[in-house]
N, C-alpha and C. Protein backbone atom coordinates (compact mmCIF):
# COMPACT_ATOMS: atom_id res chain seq x y z
N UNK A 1 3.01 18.63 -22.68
CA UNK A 1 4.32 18.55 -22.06
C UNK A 1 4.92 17.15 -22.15
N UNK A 2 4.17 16.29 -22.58
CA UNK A 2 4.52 14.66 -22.66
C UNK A 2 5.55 14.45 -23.96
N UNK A 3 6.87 14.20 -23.64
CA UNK A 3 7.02 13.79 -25.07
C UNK A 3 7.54 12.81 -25.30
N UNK A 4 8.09 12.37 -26.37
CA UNK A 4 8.55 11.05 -26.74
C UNK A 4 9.69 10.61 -25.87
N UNK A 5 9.93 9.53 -25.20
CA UNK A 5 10.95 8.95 -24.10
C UNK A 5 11.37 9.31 -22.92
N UNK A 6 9.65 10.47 -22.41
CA UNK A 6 9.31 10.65 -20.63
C UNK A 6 9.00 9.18 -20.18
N UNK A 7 9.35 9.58 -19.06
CA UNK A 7 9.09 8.39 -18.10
C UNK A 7 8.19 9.06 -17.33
N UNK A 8 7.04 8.74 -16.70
CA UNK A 8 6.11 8.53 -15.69
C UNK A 8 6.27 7.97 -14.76
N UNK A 9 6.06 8.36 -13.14
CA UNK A 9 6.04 7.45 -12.17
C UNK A 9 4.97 7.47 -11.18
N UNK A 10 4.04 6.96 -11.25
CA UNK A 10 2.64 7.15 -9.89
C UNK A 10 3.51 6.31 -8.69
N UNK A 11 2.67 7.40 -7.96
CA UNK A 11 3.54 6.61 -6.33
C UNK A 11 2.33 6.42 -5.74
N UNK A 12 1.24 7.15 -5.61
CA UNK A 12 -0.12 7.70 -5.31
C UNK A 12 -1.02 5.88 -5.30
N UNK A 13 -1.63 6.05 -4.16
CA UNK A 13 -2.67 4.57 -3.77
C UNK A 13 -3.67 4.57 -4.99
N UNK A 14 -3.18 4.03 -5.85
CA UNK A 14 -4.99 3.62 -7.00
C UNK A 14 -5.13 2.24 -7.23
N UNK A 15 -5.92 2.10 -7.69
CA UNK A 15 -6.97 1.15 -8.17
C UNK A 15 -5.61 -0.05 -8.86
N UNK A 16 -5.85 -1.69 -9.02
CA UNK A 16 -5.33 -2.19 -10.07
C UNK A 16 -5.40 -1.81 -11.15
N UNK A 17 -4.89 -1.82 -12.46
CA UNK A 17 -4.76 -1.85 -13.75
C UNK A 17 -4.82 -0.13 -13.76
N UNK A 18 -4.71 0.60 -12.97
CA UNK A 18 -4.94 2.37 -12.88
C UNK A 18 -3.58 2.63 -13.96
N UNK A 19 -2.35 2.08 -13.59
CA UNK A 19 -1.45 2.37 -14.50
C UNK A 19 -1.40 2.32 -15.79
N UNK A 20 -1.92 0.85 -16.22
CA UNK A 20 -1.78 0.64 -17.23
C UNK A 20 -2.82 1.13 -18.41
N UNK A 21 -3.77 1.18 -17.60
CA UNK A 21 -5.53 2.08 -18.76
C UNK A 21 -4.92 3.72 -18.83
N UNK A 22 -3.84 4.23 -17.47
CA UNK A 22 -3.57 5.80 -18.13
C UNK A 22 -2.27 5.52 -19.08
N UNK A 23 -1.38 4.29 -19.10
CA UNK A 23 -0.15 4.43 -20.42
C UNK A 23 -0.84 3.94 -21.50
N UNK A 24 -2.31 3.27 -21.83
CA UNK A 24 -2.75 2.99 -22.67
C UNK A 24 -3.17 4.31 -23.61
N UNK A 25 -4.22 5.04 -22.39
CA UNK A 25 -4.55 6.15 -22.85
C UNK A 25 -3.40 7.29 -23.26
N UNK A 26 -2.30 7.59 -22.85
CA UNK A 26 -1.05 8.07 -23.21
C UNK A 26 -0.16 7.90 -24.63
N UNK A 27 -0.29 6.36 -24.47
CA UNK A 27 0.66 6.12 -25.61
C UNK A 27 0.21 5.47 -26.46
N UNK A 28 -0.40 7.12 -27.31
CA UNK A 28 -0.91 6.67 -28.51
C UNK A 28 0.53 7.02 -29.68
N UNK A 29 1.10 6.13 -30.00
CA UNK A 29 1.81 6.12 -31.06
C UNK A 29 3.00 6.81 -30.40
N UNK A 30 2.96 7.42 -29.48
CA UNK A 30 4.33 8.04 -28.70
C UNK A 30 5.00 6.94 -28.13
N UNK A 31 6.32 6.20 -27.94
CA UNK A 31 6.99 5.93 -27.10
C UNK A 31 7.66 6.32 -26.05
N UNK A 32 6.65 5.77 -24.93
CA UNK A 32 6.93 6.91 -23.50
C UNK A 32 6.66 5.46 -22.62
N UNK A 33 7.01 5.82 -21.22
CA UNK A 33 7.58 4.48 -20.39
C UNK A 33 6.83 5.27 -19.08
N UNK A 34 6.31 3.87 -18.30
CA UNK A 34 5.49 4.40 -17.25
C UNK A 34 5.65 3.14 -16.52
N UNK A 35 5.38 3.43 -15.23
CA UNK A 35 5.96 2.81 -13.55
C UNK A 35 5.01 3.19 -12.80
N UNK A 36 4.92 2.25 -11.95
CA UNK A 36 4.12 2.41 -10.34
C UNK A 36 4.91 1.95 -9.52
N UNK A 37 5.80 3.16 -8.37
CA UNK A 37 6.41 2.67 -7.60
C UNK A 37 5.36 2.78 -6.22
N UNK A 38 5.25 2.10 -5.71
CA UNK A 38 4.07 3.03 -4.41
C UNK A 38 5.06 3.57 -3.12
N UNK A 39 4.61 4.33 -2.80
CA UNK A 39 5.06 5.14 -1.74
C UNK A 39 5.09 4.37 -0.14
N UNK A 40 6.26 4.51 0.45
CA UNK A 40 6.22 3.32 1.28
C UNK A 40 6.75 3.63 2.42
N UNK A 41 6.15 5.09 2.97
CA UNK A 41 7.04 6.04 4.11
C UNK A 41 5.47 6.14 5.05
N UNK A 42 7.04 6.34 6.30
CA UNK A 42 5.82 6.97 7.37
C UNK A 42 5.53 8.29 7.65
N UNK A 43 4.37 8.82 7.90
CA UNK A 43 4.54 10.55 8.05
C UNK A 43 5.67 11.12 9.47
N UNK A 44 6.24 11.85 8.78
CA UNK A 44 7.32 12.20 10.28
C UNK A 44 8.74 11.77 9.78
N UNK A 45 8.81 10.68 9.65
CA UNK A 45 10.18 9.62 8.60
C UNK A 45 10.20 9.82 6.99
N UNK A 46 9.18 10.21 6.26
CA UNK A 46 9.79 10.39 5.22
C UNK A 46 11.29 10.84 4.41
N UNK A 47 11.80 11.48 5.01
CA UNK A 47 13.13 11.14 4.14
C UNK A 47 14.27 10.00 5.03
N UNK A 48 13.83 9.43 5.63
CA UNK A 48 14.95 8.43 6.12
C UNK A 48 14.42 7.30 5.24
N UNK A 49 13.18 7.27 5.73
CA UNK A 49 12.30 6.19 4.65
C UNK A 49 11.97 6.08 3.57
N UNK A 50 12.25 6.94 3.04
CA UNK A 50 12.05 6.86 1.63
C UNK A 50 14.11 6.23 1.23
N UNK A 51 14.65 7.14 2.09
CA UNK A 51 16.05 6.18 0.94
C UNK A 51 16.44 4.83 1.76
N UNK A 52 15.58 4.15 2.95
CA UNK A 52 16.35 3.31 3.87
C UNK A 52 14.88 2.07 3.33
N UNK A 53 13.77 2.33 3.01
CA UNK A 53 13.07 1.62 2.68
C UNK A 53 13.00 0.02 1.64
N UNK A 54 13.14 -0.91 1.65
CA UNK A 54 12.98 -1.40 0.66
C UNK A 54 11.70 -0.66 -0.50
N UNK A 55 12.02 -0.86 -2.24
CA UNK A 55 10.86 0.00 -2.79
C UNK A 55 10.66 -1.20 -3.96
N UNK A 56 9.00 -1.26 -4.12
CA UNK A 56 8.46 -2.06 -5.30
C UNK A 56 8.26 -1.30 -6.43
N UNK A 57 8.88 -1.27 -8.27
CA UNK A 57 8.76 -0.93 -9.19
C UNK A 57 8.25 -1.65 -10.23
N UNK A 58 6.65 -1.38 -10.47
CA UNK A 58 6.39 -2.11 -11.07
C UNK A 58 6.12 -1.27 -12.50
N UNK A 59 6.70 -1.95 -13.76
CA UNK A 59 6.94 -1.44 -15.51
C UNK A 59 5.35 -1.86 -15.70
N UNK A 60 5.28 -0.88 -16.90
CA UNK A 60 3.77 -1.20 -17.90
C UNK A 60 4.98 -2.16 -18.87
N UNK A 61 6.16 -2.25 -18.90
CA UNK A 61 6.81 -3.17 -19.19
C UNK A 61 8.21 -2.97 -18.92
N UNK A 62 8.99 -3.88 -19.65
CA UNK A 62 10.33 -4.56 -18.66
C UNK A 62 11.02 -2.81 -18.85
N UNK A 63 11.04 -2.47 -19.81
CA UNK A 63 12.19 -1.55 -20.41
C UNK A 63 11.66 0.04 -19.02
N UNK A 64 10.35 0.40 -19.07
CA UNK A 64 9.26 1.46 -17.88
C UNK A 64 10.12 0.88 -16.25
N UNK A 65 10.15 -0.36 -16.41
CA UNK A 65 10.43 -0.59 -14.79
C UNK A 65 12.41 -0.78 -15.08
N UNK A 66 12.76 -0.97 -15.67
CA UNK A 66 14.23 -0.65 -15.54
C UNK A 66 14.95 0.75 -15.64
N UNK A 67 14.38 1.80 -16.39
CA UNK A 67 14.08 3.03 -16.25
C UNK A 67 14.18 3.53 -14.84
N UNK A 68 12.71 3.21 -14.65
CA UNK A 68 12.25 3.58 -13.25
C UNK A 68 13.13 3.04 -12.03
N UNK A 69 13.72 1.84 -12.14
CA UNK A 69 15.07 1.08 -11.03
C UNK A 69 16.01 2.00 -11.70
N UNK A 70 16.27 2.43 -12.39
CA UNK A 70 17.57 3.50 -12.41
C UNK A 70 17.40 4.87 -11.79
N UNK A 71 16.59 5.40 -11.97
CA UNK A 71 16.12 6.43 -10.70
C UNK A 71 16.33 6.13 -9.50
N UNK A 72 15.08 5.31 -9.20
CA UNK A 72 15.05 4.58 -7.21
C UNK A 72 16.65 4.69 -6.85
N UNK A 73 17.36 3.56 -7.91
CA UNK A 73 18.58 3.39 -7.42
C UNK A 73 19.40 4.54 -7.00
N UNK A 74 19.57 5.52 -7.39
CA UNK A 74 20.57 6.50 -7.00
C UNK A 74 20.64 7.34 -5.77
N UNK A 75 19.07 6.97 -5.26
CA UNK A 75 18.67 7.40 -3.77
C UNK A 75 18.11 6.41 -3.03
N UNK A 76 17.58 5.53 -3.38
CA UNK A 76 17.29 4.15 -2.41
C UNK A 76 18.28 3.60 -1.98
N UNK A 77 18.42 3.09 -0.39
CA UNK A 77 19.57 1.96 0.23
C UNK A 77 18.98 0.85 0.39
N UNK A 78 18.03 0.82 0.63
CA UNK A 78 17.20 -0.07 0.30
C UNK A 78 17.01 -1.58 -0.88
N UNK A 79 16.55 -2.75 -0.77
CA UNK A 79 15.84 -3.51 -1.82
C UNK A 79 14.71 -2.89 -3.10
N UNK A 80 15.37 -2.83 -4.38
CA UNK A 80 14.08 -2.34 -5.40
C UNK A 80 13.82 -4.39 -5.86
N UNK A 81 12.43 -4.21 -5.89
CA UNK A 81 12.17 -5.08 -6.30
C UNK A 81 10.66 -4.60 -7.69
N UNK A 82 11.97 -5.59 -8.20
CA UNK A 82 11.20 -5.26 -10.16
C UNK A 82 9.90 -6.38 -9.77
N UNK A 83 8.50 -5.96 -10.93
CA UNK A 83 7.53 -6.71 -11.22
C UNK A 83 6.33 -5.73 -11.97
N UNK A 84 5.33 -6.01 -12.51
CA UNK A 84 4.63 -5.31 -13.36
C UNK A 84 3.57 -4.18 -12.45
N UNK A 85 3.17 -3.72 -13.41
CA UNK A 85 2.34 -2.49 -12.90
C UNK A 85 1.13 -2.90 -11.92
N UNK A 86 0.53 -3.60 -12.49
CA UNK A 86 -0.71 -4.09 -11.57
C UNK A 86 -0.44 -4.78 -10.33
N UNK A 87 0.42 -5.59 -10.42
CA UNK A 87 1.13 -6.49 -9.06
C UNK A 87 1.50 -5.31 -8.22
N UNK A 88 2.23 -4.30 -8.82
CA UNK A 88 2.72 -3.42 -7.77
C UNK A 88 1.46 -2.70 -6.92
N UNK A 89 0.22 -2.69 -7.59
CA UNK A 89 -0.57 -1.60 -7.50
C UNK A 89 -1.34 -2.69 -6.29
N UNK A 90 -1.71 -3.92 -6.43
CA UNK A 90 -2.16 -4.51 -5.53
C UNK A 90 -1.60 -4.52 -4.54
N UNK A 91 0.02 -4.92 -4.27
CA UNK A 91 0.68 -5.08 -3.20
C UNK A 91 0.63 -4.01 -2.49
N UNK A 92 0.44 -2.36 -3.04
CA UNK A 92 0.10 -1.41 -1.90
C UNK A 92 -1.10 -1.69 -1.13
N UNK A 93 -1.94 -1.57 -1.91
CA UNK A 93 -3.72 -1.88 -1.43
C UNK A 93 -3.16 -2.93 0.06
N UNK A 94 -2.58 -4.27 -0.75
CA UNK A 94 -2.62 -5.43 0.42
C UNK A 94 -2.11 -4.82 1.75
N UNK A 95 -1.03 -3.97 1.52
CA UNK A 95 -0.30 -3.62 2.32
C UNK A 95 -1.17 -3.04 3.68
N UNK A 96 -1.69 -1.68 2.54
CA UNK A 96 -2.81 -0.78 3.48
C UNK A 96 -4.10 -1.27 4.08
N UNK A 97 -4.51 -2.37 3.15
CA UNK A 97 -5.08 -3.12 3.68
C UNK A 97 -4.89 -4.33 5.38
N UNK A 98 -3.94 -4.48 5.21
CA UNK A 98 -2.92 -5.33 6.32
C UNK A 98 -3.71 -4.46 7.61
N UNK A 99 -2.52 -2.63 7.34
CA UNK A 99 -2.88 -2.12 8.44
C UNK A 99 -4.18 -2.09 8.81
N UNK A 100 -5.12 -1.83 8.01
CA UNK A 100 -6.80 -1.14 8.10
C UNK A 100 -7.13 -2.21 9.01
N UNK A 101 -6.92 -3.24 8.60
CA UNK A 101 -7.59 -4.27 9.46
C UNK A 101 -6.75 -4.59 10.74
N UNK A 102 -5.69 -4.66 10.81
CA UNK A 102 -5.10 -5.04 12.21
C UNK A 102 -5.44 -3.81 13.38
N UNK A 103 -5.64 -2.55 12.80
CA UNK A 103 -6.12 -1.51 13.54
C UNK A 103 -7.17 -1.41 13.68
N UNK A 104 -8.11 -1.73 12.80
CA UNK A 104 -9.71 -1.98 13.62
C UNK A 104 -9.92 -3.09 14.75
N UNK A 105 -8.78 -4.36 14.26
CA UNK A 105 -9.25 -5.43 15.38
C UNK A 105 -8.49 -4.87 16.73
N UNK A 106 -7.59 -4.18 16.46
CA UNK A 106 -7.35 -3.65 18.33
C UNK A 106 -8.06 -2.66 18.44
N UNK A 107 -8.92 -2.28 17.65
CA UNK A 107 -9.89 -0.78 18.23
C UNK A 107 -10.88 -2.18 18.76
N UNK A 108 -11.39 -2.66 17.73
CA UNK A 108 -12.47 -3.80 18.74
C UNK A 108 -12.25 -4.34 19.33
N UNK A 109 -11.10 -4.95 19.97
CA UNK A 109 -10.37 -5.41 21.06
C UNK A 109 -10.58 -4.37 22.88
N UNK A 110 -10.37 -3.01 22.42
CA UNK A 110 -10.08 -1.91 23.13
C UNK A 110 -12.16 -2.10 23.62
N UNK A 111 -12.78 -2.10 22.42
CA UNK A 111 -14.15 -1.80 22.79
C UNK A 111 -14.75 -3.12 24.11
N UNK A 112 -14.17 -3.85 23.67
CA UNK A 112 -14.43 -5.32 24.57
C UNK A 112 -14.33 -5.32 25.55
N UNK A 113 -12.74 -4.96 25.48
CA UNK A 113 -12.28 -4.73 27.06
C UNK A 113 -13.19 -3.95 27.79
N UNK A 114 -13.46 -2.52 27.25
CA UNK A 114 -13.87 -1.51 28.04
C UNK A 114 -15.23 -2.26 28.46
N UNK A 115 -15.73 -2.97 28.08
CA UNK A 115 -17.44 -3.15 28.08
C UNK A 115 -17.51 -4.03 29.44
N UNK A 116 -15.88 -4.94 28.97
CA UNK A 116 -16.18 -6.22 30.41
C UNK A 116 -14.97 -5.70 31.30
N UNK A 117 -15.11 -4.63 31.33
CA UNK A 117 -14.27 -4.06 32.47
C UNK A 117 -12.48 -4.87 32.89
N UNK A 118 -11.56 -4.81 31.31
CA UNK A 118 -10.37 -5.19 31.19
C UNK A 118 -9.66 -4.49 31.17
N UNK A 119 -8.19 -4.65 31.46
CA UNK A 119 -7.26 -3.40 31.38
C UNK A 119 -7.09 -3.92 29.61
N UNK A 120 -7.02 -3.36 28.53
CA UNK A 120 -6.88 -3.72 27.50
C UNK A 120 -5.42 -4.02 27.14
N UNK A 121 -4.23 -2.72 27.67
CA UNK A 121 -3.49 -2.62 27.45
C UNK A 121 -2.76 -3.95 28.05
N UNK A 122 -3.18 -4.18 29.35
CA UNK A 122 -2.36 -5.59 30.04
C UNK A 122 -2.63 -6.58 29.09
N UNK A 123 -3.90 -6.80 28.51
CA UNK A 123 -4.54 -7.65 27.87
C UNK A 123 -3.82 -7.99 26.22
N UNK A 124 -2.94 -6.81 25.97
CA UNK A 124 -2.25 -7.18 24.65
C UNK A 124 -1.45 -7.52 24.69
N UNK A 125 -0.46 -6.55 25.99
CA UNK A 125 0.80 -7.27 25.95
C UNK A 125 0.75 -8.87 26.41
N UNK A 126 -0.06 -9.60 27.17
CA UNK A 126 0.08 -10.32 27.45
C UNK A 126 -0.28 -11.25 26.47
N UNK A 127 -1.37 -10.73 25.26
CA UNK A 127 -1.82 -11.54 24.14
C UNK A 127 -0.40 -11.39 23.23
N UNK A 128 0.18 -10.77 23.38
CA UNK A 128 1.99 -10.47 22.37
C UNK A 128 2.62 -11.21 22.79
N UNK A 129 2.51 -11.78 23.38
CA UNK A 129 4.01 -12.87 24.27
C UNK A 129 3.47 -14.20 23.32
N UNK A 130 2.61 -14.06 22.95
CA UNK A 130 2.33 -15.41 22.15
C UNK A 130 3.63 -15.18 20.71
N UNK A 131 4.51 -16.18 20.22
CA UNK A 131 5.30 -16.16 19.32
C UNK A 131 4.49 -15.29 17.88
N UNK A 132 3.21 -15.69 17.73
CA UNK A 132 3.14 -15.56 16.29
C UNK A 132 1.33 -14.41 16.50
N UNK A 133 1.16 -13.80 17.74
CA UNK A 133 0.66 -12.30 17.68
C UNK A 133 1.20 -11.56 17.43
N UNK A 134 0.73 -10.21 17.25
CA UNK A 134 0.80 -9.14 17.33
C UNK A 134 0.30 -7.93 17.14
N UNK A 135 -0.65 -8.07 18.22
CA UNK A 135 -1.72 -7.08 18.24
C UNK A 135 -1.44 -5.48 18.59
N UNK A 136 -1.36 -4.85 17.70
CA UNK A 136 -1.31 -2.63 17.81
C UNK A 136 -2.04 -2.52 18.42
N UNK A 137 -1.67 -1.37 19.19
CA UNK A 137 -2.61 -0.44 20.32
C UNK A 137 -3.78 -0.26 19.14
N UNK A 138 -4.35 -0.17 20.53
CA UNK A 138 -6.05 0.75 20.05
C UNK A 138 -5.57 2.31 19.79
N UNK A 139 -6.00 2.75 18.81
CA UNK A 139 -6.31 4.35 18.95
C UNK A 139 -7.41 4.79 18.18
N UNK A 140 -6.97 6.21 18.46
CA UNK A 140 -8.47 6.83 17.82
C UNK A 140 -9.48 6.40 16.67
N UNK A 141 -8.83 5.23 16.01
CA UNK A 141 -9.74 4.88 14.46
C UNK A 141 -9.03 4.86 13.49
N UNK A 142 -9.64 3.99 12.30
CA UNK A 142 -8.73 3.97 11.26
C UNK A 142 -8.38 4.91 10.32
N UNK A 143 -7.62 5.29 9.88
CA UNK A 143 -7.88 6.69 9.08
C UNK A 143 -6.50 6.60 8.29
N UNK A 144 -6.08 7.92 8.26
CA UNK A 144 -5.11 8.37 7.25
C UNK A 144 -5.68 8.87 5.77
N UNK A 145 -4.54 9.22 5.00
CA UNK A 145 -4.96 9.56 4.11
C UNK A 145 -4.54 8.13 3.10
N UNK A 146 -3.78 7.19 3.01
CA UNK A 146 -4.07 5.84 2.30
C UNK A 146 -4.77 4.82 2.60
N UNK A 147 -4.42 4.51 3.99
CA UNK A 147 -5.12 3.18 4.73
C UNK A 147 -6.28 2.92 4.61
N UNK A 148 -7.04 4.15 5.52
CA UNK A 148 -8.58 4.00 5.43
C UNK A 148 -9.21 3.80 3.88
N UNK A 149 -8.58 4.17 2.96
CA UNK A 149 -9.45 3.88 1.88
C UNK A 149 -8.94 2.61 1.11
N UNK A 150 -7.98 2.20 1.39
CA UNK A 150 -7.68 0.89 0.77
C UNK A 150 -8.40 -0.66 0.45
N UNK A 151 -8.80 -0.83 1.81
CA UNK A 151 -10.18 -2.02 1.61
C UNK A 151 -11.10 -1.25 -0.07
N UNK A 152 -11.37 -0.31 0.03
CA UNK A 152 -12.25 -0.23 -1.13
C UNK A 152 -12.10 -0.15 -2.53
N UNK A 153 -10.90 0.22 -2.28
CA UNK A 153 -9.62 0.35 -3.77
C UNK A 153 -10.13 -0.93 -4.50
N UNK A 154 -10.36 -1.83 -3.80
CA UNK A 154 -10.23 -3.27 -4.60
C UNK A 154 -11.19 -3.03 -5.71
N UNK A 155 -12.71 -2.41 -5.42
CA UNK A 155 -13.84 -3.19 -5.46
C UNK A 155 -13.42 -3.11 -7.01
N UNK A 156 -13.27 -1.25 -7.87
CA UNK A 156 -13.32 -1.39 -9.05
C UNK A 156 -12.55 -2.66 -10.05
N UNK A 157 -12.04 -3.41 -9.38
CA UNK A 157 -11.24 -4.65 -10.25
C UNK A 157 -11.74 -5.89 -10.07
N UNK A 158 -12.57 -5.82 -9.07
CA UNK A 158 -13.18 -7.10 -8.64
C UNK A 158 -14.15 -7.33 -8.11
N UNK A 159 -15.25 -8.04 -8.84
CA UNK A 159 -16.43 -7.51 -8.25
C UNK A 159 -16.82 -8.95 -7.36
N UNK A 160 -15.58 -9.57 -6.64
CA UNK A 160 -16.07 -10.30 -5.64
C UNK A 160 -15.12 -9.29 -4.20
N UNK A 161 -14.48 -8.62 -4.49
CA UNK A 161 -14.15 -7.60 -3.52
C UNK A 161 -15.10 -7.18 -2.44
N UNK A 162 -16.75 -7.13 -2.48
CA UNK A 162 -17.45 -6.55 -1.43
C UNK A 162 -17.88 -7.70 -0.61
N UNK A 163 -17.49 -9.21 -0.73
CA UNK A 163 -17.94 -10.46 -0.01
C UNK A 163 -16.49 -10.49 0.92
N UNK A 164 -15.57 -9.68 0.89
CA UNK A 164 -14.52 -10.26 1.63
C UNK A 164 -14.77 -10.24 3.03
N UNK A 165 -13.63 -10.49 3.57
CA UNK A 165 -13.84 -10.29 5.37
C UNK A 165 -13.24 -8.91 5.16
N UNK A 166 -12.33 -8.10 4.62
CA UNK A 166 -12.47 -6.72 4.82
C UNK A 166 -13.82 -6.02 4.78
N UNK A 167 -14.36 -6.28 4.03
CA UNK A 167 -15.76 -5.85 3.74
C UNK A 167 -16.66 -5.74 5.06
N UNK A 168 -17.01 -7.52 5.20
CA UNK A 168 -18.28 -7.95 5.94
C UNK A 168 -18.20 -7.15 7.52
N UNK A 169 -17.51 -6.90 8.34
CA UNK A 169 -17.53 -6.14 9.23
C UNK A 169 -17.75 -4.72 9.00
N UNK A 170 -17.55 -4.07 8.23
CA UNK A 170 -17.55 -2.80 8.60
C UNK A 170 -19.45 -2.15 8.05
C-alpha cells in the first residue's frame, strides 16, 4: 500500500532513532517522506488538545517535516515546532519522563507523611507556596499507557540510560 510520495506520521511513544531505522527500512529506492509528531493530549481533552496544543514535528528530513507542518497546520492553533526525527522522539520520552518522576516523588512524599503521621495534603500546599515548587498530588501510582513506560524507552539508545536517577530508585 506504500507508494511513491506517502507521507508517514508516528505519533505513538518509541524508542530514539525508531523513526528513522523504519524510513531506512522503507525507503528502499522509493521516495516517500516520514515524521514523528508525538502525541501531546490528555485523555478526556483530546480534541481540544490536540488543535489548542502546541505540536513538535520532527522530518527524517527537512522536505518529511514540512510535509508533515502542512497537515498539523490546518488543524493545529497551536505552536508547530520543526526539528528532526530523533530530537522529536526524545523530547516525548523527556516529557513522559518529567511526569513519571514528579508523580512517584509525591507518591513518596504521600508514603512519608503517612508513616510520620502528616496531613500530606497541608504539607504540599504549603511546600507550593515556595516560588519555584511544585509538587502533584499523590495518587494511586504511576501508570498510564505512555508515562509509565517512558523511563525505559531510553535504555535501547543508551546504554548509560540504566545508571540514571530515573533508574536508581525504582
Amino acid at each position: 500500500y506504500l507508494r511513491e510520495g506517502n507521507l508517514i506520521i508516528i505519533e505513538s511513544t518509541v524508542p530514539p532513532k525508531t523513526t528513522r531505522r523504519i524510513y531506512n527500512y522503507l525507503n528502499n529506492g522509493r521516495r516517500i517522506y516520514m515524521a514523528y509528531c508525538p502525541e501531546r493530549v490528555l485523555p478526556g481533552k483530546i480534541l481540544k488538545e490536540l488543535v489548542e496544543n502546541d505540536r513538535i514535528i520532527g522530518g527524517v528530513n527537512r522536505e518529511s517535516a514540512e510535509l508533515a507542518k502542512e497537515i498539523y497546520s490546518s488543524f493545529v492553533d497551536g505552536n508547530i515546532y520543526i526539528t528532526d526525527s530523533t530530537t522529536a522522539e526524545m523530547v516525548k520520552l523527556m516529557e513522559n519522563t518529567y511526569r513519571d518522576v514528579n508523580i512517584a516523588l509525591a507518591n513518596e512524599f504521600a508514603k512519608i507523611c503517612e508513616e510520620i503521621k502528616v496531613n500530606v495534603w497541608e504539607a504540599i500546599a504549603l511546600a507550593n507556596k515556595h516560588p519555584r515548587v511544585n509538587i502533584l498530588n499523590p495518587g494511586p501510582g504511576v501508570g498510564g499507557h505512555c508515562i509509565s513506560g517512558a523511563p525505559y524507552a531510553h535504555c535501547p539508545s543508551s546504554p548509560h540510560a540504566r545508571a540514571s536517577p530515573v533508574h536508581r530508585p525504582r
